[in-house]
N, C-alpha and C. Protein backbone atom coordinates (compact mmCIF):
# COMPACT_ATOMS: atom_id res chain seq x y z
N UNK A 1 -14.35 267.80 -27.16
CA UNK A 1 -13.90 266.43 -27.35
C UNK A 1 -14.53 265.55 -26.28
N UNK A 2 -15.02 264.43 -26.87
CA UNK A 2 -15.67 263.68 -26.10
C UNK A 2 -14.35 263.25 -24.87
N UNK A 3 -14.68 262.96 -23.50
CA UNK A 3 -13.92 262.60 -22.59
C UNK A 3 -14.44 261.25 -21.74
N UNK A 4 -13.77 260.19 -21.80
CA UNK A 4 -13.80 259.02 -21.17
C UNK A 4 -13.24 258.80 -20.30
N UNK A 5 -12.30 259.71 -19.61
CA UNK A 5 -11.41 259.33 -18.27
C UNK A 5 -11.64 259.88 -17.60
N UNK A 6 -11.59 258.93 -16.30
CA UNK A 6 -11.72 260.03 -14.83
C UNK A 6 -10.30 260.32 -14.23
N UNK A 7 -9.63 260.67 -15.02
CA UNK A 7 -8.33 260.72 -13.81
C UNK A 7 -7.23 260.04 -14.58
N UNK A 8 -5.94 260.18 -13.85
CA UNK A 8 -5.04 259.23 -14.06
C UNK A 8 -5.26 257.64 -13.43
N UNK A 9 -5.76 257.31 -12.99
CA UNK A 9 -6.08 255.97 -12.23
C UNK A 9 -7.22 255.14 -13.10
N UNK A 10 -7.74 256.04 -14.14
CA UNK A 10 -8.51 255.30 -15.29
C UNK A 10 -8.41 254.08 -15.75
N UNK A 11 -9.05 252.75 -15.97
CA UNK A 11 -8.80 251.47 -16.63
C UNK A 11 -7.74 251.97 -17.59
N UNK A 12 -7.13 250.82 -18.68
CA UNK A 12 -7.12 250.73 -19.45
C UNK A 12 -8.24 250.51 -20.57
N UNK A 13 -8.28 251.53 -21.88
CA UNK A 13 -9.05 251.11 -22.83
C UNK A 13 -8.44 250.35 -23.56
N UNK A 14 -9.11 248.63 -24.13
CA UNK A 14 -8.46 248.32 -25.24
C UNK A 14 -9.29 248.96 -25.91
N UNK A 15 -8.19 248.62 -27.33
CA UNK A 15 -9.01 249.65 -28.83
C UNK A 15 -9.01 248.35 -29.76
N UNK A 16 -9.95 248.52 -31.03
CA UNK A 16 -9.58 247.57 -31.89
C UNK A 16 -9.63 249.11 -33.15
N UNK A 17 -8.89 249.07 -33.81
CA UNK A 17 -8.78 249.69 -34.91
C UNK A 17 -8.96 249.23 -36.28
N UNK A 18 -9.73 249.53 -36.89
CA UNK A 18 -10.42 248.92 -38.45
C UNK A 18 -10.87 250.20 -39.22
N UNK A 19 -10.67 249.86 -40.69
CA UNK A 19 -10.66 250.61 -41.59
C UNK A 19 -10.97 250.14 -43.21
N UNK A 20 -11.65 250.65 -43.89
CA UNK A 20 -11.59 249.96 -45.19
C UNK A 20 -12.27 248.70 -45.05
N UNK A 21 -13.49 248.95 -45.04
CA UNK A 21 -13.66 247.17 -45.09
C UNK A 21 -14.44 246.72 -46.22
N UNK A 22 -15.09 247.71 -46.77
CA UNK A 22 -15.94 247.50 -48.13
C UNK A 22 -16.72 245.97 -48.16
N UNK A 23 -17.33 246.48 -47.51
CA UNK A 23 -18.37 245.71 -47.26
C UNK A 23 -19.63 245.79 -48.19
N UNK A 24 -19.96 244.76 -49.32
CA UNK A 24 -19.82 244.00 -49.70
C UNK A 24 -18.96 243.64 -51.21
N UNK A 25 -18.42 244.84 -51.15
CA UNK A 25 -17.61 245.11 -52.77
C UNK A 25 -16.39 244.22 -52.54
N UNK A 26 -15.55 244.20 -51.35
CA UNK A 26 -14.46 243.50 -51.37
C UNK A 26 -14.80 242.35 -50.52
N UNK A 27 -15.55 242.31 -49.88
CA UNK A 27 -15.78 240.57 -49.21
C UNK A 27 -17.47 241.12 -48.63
N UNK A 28 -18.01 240.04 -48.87
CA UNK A 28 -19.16 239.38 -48.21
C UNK A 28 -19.81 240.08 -46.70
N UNK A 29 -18.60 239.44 -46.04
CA UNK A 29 -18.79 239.49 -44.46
C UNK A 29 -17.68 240.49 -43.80
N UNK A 30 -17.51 240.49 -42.87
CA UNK A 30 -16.29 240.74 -42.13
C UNK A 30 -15.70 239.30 -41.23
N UNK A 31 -14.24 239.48 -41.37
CA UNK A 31 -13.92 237.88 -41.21
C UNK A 31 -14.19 237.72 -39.07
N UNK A 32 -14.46 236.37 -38.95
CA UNK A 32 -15.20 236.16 -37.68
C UNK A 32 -13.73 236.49 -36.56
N UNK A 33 -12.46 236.89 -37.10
CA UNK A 33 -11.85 237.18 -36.07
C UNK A 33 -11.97 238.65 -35.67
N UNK A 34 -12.19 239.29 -36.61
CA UNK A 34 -12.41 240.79 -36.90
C UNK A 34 -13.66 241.42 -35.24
N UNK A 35 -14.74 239.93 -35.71
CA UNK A 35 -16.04 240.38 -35.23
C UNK A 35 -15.57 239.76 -33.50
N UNK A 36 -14.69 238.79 -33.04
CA UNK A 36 -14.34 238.27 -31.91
C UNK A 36 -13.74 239.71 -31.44
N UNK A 37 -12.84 240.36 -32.08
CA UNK A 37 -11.85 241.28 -31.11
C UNK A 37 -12.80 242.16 -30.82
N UNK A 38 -13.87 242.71 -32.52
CA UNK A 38 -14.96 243.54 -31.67
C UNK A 38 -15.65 243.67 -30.29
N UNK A 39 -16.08 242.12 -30.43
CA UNK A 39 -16.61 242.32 -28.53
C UNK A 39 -15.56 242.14 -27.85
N UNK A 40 -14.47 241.93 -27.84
CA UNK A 40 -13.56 242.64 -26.99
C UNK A 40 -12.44 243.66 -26.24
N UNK A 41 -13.24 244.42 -27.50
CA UNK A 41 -12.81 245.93 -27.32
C UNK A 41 -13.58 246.72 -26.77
N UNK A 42 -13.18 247.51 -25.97
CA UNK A 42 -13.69 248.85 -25.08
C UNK A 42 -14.41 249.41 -26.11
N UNK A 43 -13.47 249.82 -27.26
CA UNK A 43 -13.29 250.73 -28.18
C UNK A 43 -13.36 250.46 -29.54
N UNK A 44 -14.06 250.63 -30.44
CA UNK A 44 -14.05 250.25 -32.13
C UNK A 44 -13.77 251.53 -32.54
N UNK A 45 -12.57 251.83 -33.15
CA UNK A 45 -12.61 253.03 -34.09
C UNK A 45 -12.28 252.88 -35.11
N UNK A 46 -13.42 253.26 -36.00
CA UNK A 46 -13.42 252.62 -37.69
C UNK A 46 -12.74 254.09 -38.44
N UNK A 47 -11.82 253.91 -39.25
CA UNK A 47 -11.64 255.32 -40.49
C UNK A 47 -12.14 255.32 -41.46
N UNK A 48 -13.26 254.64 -41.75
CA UNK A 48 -14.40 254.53 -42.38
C UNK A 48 -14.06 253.91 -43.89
N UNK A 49 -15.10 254.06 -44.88
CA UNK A 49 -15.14 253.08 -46.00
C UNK A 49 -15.79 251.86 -45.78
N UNK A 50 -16.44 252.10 -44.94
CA UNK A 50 -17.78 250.81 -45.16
C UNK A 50 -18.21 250.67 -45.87
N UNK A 51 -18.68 250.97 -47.11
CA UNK A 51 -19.62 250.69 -47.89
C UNK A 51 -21.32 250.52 -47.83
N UNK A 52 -21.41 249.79 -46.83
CA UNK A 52 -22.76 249.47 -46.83
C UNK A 52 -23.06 249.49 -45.58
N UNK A 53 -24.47 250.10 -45.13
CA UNK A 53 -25.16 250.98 -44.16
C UNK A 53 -25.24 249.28 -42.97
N UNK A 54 -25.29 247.95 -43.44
CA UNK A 54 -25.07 247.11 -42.47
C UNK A 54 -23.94 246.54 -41.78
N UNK A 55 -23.22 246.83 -42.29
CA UNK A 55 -21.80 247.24 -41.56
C UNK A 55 -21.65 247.88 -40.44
N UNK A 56 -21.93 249.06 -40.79
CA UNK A 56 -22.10 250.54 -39.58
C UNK A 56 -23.00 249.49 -38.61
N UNK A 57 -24.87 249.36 -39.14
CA UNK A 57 -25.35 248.72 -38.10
C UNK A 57 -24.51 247.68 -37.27
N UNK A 58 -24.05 246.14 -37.47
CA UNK A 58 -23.75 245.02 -37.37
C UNK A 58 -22.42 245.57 -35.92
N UNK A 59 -21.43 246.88 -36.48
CA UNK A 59 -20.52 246.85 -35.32
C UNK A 59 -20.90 248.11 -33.99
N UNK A 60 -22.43 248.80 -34.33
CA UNK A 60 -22.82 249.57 -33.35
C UNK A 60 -23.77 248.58 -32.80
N UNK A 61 -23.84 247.54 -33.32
CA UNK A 61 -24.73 246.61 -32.53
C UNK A 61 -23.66 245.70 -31.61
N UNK A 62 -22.57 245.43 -32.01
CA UNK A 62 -21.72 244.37 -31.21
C UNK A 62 -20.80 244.94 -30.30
N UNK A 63 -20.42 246.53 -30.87
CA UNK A 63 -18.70 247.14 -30.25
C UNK A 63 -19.79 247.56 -28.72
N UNK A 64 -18.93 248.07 -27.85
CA UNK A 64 -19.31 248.29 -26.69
C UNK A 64 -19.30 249.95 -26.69
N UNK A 65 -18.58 250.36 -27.63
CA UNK A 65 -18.44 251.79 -28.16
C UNK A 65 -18.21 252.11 -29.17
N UNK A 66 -18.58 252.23 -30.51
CA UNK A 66 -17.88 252.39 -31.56
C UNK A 66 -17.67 254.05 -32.17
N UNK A 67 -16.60 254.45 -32.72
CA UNK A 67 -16.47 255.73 -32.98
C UNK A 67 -15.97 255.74 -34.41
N UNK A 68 -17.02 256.11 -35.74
CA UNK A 68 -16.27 256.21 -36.70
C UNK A 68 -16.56 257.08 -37.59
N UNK A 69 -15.76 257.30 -38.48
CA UNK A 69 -16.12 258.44 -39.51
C UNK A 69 -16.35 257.88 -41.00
N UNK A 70 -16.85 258.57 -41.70
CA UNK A 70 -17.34 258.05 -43.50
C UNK A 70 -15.98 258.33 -43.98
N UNK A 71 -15.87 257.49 -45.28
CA UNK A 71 -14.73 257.66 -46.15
C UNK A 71 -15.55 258.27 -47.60
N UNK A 72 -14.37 258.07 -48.28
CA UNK A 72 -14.80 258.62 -50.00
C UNK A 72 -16.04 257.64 -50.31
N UNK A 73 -15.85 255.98 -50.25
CA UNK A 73 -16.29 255.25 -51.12
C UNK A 73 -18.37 255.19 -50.26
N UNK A 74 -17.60 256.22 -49.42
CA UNK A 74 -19.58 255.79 -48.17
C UNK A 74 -20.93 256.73 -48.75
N UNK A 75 -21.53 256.44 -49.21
CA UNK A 75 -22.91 256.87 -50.02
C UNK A 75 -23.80 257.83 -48.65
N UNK A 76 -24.69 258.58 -49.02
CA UNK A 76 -25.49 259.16 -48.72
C UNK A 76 -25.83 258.97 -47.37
N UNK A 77 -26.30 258.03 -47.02
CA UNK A 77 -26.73 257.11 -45.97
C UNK A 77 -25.66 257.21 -44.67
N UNK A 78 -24.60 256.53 -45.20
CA UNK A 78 -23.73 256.72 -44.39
C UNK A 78 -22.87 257.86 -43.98
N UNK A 79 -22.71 259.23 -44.49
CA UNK A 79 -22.64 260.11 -44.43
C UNK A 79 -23.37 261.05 -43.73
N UNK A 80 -24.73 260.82 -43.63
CA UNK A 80 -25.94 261.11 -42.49
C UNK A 80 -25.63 260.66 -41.10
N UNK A 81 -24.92 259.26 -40.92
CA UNK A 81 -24.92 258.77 -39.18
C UNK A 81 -23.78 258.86 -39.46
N UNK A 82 -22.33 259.63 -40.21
CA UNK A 82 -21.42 259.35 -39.83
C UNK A 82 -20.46 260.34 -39.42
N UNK A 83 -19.99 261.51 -38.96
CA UNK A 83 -18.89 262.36 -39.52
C UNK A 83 -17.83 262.49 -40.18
N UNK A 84 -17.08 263.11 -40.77
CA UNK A 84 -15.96 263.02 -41.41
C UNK A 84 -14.71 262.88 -40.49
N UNK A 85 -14.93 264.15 -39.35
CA UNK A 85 -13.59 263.55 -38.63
C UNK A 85 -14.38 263.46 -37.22
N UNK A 86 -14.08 262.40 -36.44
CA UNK A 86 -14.24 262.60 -35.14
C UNK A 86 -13.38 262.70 -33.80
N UNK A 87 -13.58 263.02 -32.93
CA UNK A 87 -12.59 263.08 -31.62
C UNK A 87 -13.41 262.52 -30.33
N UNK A 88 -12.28 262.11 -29.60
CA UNK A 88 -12.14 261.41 -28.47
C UNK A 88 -11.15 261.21 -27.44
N UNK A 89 -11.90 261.60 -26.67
CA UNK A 89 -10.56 261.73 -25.29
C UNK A 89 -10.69 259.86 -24.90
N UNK A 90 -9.30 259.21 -24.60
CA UNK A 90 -9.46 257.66 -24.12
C UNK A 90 -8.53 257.28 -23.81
N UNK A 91 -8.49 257.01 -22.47
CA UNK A 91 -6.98 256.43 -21.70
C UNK A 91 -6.32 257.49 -21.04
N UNK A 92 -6.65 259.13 -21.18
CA UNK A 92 -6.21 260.22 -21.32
C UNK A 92 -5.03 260.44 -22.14
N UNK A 93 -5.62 260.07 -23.54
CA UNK A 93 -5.05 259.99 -24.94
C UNK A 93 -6.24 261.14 -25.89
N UNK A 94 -5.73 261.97 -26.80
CA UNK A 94 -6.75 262.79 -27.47
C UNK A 94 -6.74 261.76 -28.92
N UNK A 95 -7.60 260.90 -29.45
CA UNK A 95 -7.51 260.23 -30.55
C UNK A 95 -8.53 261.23 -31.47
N UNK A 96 -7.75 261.14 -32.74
CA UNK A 96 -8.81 261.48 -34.11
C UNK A 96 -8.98 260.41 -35.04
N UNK A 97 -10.00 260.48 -35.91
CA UNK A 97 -9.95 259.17 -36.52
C UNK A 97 -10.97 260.39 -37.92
N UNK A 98 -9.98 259.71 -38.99
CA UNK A 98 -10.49 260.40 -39.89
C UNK A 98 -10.19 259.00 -41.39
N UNK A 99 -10.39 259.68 -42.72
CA UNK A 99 -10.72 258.49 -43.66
C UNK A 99 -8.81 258.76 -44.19
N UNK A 100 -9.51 260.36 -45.14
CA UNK A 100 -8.07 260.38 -45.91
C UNK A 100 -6.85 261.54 -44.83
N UNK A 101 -5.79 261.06 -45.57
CA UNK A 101 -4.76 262.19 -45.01
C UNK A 101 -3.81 262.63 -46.22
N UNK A 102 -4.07 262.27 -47.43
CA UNK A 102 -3.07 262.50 -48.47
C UNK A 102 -2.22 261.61 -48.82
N UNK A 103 -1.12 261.94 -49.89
CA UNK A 103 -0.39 261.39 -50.17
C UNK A 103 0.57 260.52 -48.91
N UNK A 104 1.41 259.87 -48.80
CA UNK A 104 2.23 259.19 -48.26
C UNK A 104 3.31 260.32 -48.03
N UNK A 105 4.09 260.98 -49.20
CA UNK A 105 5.00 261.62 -48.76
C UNK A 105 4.82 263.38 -47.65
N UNK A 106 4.67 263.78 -47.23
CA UNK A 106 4.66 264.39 -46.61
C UNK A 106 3.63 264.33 -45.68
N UNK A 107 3.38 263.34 -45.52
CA UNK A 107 1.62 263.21 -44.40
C UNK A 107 2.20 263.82 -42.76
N UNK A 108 3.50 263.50 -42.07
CA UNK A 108 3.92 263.64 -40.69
C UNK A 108 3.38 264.89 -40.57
N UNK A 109 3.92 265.85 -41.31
CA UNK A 109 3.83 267.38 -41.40
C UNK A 109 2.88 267.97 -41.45
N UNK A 110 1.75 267.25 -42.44
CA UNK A 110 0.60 267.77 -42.92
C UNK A 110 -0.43 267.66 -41.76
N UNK A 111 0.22 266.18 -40.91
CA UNK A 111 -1.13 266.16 -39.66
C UNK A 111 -0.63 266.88 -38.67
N UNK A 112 0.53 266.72 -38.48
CA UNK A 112 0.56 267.67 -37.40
C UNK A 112 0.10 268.90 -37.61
N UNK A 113 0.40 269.66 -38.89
CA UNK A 113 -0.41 270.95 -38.75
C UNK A 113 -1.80 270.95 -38.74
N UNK A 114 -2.81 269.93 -39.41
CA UNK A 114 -3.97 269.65 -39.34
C UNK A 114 -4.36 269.19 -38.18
N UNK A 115 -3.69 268.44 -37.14
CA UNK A 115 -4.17 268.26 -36.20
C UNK A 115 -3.49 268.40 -34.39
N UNK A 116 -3.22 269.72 -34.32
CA UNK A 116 -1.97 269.90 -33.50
C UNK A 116 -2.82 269.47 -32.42
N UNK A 117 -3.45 269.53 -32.18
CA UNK A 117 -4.20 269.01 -30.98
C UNK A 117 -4.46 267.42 -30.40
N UNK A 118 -4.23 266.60 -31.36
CA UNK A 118 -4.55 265.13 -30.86
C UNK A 118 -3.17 264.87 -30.63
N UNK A 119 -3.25 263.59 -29.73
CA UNK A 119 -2.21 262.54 -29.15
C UNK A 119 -2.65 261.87 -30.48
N UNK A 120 -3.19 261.20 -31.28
CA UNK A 120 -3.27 259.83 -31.79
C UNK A 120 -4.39 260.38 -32.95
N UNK A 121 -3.92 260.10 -34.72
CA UNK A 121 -4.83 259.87 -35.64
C UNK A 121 -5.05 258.61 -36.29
N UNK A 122 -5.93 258.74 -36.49
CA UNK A 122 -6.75 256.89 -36.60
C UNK A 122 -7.36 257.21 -38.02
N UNK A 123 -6.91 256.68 -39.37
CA UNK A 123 -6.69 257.02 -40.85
C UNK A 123 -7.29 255.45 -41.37
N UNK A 124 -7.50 255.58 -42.94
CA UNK A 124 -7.33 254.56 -43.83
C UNK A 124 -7.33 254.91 -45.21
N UNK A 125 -8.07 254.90 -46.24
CA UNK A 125 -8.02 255.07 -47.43
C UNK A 125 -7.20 254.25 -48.15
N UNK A 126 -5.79 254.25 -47.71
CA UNK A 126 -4.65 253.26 -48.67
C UNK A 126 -5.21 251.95 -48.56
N UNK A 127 -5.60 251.49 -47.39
CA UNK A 127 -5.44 249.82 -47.24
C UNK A 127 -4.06 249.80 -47.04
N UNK A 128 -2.93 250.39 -46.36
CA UNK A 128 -1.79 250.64 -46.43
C UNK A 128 -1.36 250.21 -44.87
N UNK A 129 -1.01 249.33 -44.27
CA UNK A 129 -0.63 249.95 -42.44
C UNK A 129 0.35 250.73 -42.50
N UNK A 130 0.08 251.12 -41.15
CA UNK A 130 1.26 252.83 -40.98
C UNK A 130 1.17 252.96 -39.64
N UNK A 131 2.28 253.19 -39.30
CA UNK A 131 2.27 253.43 -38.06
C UNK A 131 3.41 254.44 -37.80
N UNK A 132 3.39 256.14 -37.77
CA UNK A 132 4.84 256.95 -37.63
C UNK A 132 4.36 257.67 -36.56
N UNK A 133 5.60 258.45 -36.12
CA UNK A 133 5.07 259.65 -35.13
C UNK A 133 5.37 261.48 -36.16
N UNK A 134 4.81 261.76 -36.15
CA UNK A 134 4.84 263.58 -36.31
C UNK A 134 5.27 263.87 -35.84
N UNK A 135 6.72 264.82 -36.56
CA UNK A 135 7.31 265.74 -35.51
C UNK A 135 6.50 266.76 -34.56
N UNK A 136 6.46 266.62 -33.51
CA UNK A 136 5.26 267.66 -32.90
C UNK A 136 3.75 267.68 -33.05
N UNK A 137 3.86 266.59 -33.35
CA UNK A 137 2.58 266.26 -33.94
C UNK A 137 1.98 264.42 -33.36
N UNK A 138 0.46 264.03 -34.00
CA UNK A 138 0.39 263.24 -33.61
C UNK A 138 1.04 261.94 -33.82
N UNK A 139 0.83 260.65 -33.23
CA UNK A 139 1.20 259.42 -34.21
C UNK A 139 0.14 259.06 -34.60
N UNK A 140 0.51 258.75 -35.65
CA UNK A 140 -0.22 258.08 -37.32
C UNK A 140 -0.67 256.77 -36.98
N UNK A 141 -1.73 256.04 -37.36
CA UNK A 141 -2.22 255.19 -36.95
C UNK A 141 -3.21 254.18 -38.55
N UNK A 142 -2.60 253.73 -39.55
CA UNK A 142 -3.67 253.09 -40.52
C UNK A 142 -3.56 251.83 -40.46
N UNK A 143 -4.79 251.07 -39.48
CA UNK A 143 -4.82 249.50 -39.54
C UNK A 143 -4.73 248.68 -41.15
N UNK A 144 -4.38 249.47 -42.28
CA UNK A 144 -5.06 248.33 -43.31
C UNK A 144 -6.56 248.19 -43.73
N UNK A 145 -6.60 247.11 -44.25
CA UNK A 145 -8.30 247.06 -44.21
C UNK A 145 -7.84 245.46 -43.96
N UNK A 146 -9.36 244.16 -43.42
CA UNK A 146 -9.52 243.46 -42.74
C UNK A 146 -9.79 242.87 -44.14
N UNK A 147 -10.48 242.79 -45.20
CA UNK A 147 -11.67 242.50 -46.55
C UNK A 147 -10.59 242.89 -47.69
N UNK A 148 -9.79 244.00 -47.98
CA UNK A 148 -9.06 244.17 -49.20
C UNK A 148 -7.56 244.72 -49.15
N UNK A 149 -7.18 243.80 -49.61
CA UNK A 149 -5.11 243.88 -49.02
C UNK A 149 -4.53 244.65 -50.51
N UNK A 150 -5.93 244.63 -51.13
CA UNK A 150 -4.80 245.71 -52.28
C UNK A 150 -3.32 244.54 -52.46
N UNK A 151 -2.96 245.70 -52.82
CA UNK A 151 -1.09 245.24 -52.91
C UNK A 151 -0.47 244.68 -51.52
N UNK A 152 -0.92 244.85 -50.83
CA UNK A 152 -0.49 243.78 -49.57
C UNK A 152 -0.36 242.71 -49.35
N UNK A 153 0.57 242.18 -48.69
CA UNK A 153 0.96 240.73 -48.57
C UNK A 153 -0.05 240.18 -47.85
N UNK A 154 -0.47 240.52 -46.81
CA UNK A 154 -1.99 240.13 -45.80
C UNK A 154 -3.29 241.01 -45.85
N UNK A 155 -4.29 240.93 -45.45
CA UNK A 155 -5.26 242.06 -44.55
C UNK A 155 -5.36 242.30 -43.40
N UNK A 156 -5.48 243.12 -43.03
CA UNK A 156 -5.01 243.55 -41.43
C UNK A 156 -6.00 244.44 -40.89
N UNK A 157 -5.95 244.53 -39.21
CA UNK A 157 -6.39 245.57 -38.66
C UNK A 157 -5.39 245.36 -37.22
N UNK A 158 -5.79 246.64 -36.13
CA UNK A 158 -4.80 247.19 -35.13
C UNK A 158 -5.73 246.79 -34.15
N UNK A 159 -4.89 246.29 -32.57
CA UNK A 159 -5.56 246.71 -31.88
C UNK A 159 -4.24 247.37 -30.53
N UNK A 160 -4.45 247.96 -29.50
CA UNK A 160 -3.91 248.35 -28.73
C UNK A 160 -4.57 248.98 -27.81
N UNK A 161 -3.91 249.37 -26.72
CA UNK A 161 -4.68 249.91 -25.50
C UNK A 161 -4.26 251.21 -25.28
N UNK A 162 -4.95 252.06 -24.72
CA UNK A 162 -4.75 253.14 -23.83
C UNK A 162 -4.72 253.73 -22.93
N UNK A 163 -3.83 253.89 -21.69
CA UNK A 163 -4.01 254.10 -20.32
C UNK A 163 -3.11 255.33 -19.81
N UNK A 164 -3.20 256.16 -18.73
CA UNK A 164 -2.72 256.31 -18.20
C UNK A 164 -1.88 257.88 -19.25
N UNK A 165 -2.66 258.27 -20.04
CA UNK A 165 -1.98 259.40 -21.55
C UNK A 165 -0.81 258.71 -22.34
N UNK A 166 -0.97 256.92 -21.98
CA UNK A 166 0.28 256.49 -22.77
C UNK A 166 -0.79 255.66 -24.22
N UNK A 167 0.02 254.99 -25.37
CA UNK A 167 -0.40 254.25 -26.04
C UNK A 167 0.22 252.95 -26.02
N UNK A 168 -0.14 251.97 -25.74
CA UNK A 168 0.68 251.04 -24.85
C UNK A 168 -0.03 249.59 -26.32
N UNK A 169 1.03 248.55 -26.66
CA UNK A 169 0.66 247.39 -27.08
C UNK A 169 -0.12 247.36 -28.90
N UNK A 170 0.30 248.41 -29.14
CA UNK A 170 -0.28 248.24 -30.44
C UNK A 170 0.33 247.75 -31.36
N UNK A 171 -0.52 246.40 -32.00
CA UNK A 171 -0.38 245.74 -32.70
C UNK A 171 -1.06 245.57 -33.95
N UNK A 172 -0.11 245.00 -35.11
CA UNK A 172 -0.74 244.94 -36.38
C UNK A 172 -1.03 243.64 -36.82
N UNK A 173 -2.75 243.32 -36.60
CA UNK A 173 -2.60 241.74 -37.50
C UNK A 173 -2.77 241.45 -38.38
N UNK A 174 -2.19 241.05 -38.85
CA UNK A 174 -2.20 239.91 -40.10
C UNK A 174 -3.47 238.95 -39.99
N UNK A 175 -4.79 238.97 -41.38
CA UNK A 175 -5.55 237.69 -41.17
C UNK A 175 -5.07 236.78 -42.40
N UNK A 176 -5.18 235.49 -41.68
CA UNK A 176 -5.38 234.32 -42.52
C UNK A 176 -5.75 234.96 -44.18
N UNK A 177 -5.12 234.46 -45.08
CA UNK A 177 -5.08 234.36 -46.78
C UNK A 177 -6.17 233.37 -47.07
N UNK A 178 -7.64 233.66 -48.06
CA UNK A 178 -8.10 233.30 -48.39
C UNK A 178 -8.24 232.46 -49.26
């Protein structure tokens, strides 16, 4: 697992969390608040579903770190620069960030046994936000998507920080209705 901390006395990482953005099937662009928090995150961790290979480019060109994995809807291309699941030590937090996790009903259970090892999984697929803890297991983490609210009242993505092996300030935003 990749490791970013020296210690307990480590900064804080902020994170911005994004997912689903279907890029260009469900919007055009990515909206310009999306691309503001980018440069001001430590951390971009996408759960992938980009769609299109300038996407991937556009936020490994802006994030200061970006860490993400391919979803179902990511073609060939993106599947080549992307992994399916990845890991990361940050804040002295163990984060995973993966696309799908299954159904809704039994997911707590299913990651924790799939992933007994992380502090923190970083998901999308629904366009759904989620935010639970696993018994014994990790907490669940799906920003939404930023581009397609589905059945959602807004589009959204997460951001929050990590310091110190805590998860501190995570928040879900809501963007502006088109």
């Amino acid at each position: 697992m990749d490791d970013d901390t020296t210690g307990a006395a480590a900064r804080p990482v902020r994170l911005l969390l994004v997912s689903d953005t279907h890029v260009p099937l469900r919007a055009r662009r990515l909206p310009d608040e999306l691309l503001r928090e980018t440069d001001r995150a430590d951390v971009v961790l996408h759960a992938g579903d980009w769609v299109d290979v300038a996407t991937l480019d556009l936020l490994e060109e802006r994030a200061r770190r970006l860490v993400g994995v391919f979803g179902n809807n990511d073609g060939a291309e993106l599947r080549a620069r992307l992994p399916e699941v990845a890991r990361v030590r940050l804040g002295g937090l163990r984060f995973g960030v993966v696309h799908e996790t299954g159904a809704a009903r039994g997911r707590e259970a299913r990651c924790a046994a799939l992933y007994p090892d992380l502090d923190v999984l970083v998901f999308g697929h629904s366009h759904i936000p989620w935010d639970t803890e696993a018994p014994g297991g990790p907490r669940l983490l799906n920003p939404g998507s930023p581009t397609d609210r589905r059945r959602q009242p807004y589009c959204t993505y997460m951001t929050a920080v990590a310091a110190d092996g805590e998860l501190r300030e995570v928040i879900l935003h809501r963007l502006p209705k088109h």
